[in-house]
Every structure is written in structure tokens, then in C-alpha cells.
N, C-alpha and C. Protein backbone atom coordinates (compact mmCIF):
# COMPACT_ATOMS: atom_id res chain seq x y z
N UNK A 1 304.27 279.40 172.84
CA UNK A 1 303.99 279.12 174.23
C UNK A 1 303.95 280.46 174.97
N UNK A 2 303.03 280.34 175.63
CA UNK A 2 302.52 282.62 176.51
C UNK A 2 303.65 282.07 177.84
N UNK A 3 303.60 282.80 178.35
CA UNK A 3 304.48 283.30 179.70
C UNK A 3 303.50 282.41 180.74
N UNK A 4 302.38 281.87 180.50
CA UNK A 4 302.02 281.41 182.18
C UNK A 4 302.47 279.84 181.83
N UNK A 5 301.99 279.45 180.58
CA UNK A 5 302.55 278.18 180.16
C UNK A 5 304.15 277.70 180.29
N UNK A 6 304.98 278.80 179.98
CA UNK A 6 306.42 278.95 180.70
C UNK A 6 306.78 278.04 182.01
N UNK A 7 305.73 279.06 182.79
CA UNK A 7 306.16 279.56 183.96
C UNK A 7 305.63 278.22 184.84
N UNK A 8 304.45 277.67 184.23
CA UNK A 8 303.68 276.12 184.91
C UNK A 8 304.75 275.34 184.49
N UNK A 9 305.63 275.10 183.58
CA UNK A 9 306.61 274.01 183.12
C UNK A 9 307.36 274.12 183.98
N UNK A 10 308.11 275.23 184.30
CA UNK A 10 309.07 275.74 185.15
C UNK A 10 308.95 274.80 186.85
N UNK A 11 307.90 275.36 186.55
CA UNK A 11 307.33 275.22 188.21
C UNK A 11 307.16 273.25 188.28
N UNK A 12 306.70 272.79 187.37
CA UNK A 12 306.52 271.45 187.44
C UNK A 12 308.06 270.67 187.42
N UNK A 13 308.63 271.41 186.58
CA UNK A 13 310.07 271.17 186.70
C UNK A 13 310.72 270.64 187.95
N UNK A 14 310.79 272.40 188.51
CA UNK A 14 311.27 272.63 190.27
C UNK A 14 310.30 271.51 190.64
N UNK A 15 309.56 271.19 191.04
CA UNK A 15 308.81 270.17 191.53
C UNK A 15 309.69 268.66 191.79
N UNK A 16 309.53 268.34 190.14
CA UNK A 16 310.40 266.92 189.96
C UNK A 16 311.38 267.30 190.40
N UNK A 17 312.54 268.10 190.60
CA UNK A 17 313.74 268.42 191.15
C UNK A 17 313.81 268.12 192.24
N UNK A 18 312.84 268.95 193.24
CA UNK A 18 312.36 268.54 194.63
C UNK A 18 312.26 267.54 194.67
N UNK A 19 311.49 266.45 194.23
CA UNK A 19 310.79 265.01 194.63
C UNK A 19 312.39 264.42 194.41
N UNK A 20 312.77 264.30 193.26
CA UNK A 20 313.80 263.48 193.36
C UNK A 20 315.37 263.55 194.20
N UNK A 21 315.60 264.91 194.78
CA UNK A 21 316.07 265.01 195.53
C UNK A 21 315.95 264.46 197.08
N UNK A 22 314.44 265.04 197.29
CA UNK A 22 314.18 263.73 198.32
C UNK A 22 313.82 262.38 198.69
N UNK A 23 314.02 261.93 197.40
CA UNK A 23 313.78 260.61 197.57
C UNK A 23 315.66 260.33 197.24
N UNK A 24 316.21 260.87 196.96
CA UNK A 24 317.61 260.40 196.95
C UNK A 24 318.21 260.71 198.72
N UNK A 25 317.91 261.40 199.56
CA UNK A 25 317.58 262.14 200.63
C UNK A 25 317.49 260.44 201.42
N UNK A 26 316.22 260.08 201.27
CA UNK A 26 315.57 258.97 201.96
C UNK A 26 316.34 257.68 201.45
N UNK A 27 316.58 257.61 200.14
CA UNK A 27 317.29 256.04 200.69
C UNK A 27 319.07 256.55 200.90
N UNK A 28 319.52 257.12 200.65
CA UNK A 28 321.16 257.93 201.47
C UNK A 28 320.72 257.22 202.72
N UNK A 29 319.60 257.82 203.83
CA UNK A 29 319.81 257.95 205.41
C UNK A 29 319.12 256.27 205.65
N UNK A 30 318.57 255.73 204.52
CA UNK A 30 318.07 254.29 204.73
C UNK A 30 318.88 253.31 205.55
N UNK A 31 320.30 253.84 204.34
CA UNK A 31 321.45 252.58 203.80
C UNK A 31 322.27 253.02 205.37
N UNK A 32 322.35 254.46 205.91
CA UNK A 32 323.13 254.91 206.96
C UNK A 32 322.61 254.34 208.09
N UNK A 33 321.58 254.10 207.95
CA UNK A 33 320.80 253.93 209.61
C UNK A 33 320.63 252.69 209.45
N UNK A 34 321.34 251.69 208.45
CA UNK A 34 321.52 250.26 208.88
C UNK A 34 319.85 249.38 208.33
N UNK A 35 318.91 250.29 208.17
CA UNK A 35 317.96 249.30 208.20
C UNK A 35 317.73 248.47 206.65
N UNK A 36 317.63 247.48 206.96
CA UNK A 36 318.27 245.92 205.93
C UNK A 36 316.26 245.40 205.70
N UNK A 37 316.32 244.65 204.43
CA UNK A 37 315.54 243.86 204.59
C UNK A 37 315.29 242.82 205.05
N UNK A 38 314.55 242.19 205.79
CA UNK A 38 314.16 241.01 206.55
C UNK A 38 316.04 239.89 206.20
N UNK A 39 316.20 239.18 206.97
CA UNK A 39 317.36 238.12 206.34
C UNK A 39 316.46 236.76 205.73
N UNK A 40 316.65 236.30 204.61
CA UNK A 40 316.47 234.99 203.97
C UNK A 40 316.56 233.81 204.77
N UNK A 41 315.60 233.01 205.23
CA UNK A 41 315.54 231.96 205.97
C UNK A 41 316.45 231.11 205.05
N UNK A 42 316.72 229.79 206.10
CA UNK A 42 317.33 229.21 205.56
C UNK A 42 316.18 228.10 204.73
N UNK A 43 316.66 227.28 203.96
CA UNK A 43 315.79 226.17 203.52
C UNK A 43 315.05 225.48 204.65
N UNK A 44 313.88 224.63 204.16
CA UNK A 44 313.11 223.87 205.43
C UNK A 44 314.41 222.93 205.70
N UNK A 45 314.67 222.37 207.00
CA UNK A 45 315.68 221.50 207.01
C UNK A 45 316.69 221.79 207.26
N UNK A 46 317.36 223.04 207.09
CA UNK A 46 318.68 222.84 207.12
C UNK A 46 319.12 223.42 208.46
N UNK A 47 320.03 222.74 209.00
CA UNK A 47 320.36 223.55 210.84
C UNK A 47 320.73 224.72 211.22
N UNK A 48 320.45 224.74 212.12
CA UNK A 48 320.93 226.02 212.66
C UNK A 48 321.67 225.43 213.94
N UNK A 49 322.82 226.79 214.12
CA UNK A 49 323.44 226.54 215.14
C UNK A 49 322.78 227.25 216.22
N UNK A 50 323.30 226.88 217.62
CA UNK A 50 322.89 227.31 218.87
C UNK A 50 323.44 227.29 219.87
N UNK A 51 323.16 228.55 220.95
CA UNK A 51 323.97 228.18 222.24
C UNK A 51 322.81 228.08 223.26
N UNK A 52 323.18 226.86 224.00
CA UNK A 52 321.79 226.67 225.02
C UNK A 52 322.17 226.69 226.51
N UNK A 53 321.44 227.12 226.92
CA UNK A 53 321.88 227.63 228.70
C UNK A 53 321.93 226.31 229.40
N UNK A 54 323.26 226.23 229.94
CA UNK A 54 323.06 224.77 230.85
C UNK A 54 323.05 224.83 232.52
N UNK A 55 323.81 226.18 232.82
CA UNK A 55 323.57 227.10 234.10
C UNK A 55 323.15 228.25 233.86
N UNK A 56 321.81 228.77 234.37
CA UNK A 56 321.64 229.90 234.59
C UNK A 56 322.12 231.02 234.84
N UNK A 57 323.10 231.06 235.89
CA UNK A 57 323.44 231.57 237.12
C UNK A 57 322.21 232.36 237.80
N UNK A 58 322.46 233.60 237.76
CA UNK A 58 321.50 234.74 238.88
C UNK A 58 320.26 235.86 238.39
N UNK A 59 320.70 236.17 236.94
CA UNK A 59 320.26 236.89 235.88
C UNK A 59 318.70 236.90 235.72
N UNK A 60 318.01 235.37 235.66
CA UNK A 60 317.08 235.39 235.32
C UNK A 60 317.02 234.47 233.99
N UNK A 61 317.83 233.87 233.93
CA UNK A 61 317.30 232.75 232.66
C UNK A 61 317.26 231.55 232.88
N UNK A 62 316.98 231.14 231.43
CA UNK A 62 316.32 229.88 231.72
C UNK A 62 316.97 228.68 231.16
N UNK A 63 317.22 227.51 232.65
CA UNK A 63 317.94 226.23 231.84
C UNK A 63 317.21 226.03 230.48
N UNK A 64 318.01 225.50 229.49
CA UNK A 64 317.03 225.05 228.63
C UNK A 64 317.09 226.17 227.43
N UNK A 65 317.42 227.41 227.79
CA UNK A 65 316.73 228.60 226.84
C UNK A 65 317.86 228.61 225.52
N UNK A 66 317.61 228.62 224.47
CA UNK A 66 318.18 228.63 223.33
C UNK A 66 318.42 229.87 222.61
N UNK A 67 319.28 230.37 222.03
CA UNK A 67 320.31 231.52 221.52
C UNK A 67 320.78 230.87 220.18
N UNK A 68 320.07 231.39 218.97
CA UNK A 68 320.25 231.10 217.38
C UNK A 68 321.60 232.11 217.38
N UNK A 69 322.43 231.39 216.52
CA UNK A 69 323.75 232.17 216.10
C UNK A 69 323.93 232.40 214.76
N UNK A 70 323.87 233.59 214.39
CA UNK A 70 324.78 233.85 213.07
C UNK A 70 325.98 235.20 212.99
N UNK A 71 326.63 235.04 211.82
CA UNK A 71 327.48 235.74 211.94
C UNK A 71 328.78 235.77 212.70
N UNK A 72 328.44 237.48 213.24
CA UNK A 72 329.28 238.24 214.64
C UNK A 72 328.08 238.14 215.40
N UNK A 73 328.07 238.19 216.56
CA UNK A 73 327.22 238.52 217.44
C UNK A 73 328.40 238.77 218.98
N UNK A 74 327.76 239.64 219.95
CA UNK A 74 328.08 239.99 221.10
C UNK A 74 327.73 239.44 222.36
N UNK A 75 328.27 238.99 223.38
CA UNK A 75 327.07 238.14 224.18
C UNK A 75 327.71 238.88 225.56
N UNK A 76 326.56 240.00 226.08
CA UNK A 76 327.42 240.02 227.47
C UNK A 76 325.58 240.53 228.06
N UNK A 77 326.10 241.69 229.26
CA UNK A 77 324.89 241.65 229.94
C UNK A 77 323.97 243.28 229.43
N UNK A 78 324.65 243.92 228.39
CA UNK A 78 324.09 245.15 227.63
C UNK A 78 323.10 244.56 226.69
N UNK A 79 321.80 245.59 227.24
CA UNK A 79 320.97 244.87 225.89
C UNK A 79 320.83 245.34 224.73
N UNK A 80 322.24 245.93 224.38
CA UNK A 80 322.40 245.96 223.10
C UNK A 80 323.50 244.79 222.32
N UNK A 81 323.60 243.95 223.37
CA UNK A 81 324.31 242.64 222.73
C UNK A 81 323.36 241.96 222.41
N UNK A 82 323.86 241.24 220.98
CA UNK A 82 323.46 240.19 219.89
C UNK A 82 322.68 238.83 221.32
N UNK A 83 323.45 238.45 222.30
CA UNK A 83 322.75 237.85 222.96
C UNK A 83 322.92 238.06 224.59
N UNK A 84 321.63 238.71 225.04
CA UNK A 84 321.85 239.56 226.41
C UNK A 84 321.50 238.19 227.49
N UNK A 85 323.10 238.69 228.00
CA UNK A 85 322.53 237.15 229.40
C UNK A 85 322.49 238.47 230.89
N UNK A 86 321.50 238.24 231.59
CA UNK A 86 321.27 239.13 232.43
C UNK A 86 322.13 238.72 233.77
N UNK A 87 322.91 238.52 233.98
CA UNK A 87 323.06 238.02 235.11
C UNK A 87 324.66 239.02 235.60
N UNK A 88 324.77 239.43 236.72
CA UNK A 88 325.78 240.33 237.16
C UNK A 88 327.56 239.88 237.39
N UNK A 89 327.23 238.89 237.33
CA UNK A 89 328.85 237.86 236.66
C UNK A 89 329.06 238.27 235.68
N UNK A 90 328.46 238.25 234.66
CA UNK A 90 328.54 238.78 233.12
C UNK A 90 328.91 239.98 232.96
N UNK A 91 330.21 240.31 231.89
CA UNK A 91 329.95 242.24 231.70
C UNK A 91 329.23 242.40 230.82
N UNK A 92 329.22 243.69 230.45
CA UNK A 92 328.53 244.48 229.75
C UNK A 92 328.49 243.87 228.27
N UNK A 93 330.21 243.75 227.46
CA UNK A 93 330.43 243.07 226.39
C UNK A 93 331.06 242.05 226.87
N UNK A 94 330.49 240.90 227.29
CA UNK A 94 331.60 240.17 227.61
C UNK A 94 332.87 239.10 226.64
N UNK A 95 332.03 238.86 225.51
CA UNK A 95 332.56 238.09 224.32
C UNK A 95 332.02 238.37 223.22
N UNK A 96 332.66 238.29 221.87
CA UNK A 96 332.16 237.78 221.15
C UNK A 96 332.27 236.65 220.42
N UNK A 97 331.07 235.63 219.46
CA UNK A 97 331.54 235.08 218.64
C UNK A 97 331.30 234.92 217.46
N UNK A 98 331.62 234.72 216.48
CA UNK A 98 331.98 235.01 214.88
C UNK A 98 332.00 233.63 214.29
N UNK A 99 331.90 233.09 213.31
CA UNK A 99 331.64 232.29 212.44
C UNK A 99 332.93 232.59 211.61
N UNK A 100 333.79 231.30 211.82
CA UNK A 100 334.92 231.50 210.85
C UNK A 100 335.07 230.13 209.80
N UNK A 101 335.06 230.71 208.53
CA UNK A 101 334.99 229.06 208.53
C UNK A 101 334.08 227.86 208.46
N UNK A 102 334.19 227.01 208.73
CA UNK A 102 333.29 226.05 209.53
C UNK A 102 333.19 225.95 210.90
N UNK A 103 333.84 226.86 212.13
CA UNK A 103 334.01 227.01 213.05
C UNK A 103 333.49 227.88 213.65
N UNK A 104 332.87 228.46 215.29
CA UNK A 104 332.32 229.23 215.79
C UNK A 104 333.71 229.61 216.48
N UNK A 105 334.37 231.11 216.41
CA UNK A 105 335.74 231.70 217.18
C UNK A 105 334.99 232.52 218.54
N UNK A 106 335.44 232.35 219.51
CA UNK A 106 335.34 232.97 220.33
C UNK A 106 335.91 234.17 220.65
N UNK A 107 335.74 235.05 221.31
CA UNK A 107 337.43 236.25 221.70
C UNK A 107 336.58 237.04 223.04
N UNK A 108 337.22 237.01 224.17
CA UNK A 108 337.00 237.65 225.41
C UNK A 108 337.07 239.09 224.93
N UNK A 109 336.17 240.04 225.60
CA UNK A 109 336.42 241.47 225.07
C UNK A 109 336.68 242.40 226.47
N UNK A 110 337.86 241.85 227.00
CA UNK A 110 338.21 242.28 228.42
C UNK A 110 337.31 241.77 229.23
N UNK A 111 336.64 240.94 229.68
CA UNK A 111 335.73 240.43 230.49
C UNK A 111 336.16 240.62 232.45
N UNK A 112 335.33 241.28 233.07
CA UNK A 112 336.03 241.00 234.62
C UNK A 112 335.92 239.28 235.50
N UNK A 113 335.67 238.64 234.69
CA UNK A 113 335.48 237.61 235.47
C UNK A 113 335.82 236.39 233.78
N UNK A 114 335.89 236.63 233.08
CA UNK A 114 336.76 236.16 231.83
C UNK A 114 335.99 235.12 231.36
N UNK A 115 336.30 234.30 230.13
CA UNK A 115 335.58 233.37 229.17
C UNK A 115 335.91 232.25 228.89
N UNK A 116 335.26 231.18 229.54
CA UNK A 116 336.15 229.95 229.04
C UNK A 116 335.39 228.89 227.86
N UNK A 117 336.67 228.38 227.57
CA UNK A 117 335.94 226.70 226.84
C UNK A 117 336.42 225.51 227.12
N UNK A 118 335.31 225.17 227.76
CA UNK A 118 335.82 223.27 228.51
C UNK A 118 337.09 224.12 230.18
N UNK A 119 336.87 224.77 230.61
CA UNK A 119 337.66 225.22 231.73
C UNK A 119 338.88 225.87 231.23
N UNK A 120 338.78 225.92 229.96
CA UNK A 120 340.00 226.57 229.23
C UNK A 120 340.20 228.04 229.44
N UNK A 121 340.78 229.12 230.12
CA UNK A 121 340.88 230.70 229.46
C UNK A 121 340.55 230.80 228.28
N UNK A 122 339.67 231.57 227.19
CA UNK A 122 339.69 232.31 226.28
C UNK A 122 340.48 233.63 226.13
N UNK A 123 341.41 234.07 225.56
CA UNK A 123 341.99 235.54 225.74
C UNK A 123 341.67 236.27 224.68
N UNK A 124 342.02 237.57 224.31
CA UNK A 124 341.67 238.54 223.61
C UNK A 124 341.80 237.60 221.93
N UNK A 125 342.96 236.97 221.77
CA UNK A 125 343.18 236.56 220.44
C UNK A 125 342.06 235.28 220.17
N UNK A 126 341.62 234.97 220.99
CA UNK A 126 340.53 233.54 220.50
C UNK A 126 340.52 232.62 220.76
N UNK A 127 339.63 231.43 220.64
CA UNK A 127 339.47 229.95 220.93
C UNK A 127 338.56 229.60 219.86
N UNK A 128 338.68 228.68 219.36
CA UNK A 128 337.40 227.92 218.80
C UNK A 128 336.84 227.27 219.46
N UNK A 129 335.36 227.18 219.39
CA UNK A 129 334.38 227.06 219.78
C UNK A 129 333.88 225.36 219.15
N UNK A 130 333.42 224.52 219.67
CA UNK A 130 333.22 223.11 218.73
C UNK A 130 331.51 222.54 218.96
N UNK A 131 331.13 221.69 218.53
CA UNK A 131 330.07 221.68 218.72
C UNK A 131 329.88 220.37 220.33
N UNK A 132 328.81 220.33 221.20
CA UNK A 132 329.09 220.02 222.22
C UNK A 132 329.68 220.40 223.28
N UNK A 133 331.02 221.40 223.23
CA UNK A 133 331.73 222.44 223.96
C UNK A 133 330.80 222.92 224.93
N UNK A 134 331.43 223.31 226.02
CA UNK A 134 330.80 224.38 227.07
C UNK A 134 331.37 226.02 227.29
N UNK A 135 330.77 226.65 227.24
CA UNK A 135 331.57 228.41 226.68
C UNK A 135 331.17 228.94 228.14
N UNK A 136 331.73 229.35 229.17
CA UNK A 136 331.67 230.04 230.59
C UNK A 136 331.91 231.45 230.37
N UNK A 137 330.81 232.09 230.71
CA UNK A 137 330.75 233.68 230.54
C UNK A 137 330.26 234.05 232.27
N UNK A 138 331.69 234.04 233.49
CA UNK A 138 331.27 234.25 234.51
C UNK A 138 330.44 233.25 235.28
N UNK A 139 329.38 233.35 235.68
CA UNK A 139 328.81 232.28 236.27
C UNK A 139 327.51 231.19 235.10
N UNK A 140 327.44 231.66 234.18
CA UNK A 140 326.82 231.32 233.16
C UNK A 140 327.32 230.46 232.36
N UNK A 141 326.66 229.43 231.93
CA UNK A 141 327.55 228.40 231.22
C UNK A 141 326.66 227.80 230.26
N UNK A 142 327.47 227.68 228.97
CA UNK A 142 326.04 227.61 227.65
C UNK A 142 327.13 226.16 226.45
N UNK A 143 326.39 225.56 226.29
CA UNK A 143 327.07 225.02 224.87
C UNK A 143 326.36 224.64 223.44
N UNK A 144 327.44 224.58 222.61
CA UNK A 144 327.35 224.81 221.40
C UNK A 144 326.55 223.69 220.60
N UNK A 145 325.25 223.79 219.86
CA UNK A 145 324.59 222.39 219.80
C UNK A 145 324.08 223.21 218.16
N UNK A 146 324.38 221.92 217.59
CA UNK A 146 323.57 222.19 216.04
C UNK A 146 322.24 221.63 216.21
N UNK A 147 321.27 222.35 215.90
CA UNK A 147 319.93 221.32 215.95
C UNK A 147 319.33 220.87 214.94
């Protein structure tokens, strides 16, 4: 083998070195930056849960308007919550709720005007959530319906 033949191996080498470095590079910052593939529907048929607006309040929504739940989700008036209710009663984070179980848990996340169920306080440690229930986030009032 002459010296340029060497030196092209070499070089093709460094190459693959490179490539595979950055492709180890790209999925590292994939997995960091959260981005997921699509989520798996459920089967045709099978329910989903929901929270549906039964008072508006001031915000801008709509009786009627429906909020799919899974998981954790966040529900206040930041639109970086899982479900943004616009309305100025509402804080920023005002609750979240979580799927425990067979149960939807509620938990106030310091709220200024606070979280109820059925006229109940919600406090920092939780409430469960039932289906039919009414969940009060300030002047906003939504309940829990499987469809």
C-alpha cells in the first residue's frame, strides 16, 4: 500500500469518526430537549376523559369547550400550562391534575383565589377528583366527564 493510499484510509477513517460522533451529538440533545414521538392513540372506542367548561368566567372561553386529560397536566392562566384558561381569576399555575390510579388527584399550587371540588377547598396535599364533579379554578368552573 504507497503513502497516498495510507493517507485516503486515514482520512476516510477521520471522516466516519466525525459522522458518528455527530450523530451521537444529535440524538444526546434529541432525548434532552424532550422531543418524543407522536403518543399512541387510544383504540377506536375507548374513552377519554375530560374537563368541560360549565362557567366561563371573563377570559374568553367557551361554555361547552372541552379539555382531553392525560397524565400530569397544569391548568392555570400561563400558556405554558397543559390547559390554559385565560381568564384573570385564574393564576398563572393554578392546579394541577394527575391521574392516580383510577382516579383524577387534584392539588392547588398556591392559587390566589384557590381550587375547589363540589364547594370543597382543595389544599396543597389534594382532593380527588370524580367523574360528574365540579373543579372551581377562581371564577371558572369545569367538570369531570368521561365521554
Amino acid at each position: 500500500m504507497s503513502g497516498s493510499d495510507e493517507l485516503l484510509v486515514l482520512r476516510l477513517g477521520l471522516i466516519a469518526v466525525i459522522f458518528v460522533f455527530a450523530l451521537a451529538v444529535a440524538v444526546s440533545l434529541r432525548s434532552s430537549l424532550g422531543v418524543r414521538e407522536p403518543a399512541q392513540r387510544g383504540a377506536p372506542g375507548q374513552k377519554a376523559w375530560r374537563l368541560v367548561v360549565l362557567v366561563p368566567g371573563d377570559g374568553g372561553l367557551v361554555r361547552g369547550a372541552r379539555f382531553s386529560l392525560a397524565g400530569m397536566m397544569v391548568l392555570g392562566r400561563d400558556s405554558r400550562a397543559g390547559i390554559v384558561l385565560p381568564d384573570a381569576s385564574v393564576s398563572a399555575s393554578h392546579a394541577s391534575v394527575e391521574r392516580v390510579g383510577g382516579e383524577w388527584r387534584v392539588v392547588d399550587l398556591g392559587s390566589t383565589n384557590g381550587t375547589f371540588i363540589d364547594g370543597r377547598r382543595v389544599g396543597d396535599s389534594g382532593a380527588f377528583l370524580r367523574m360528574g364533579q365540579r373543579l372551581a379554578l377562581g371564577s371558572v368552573v369545569l367538570q369531570l366527564e368521561l365521554e
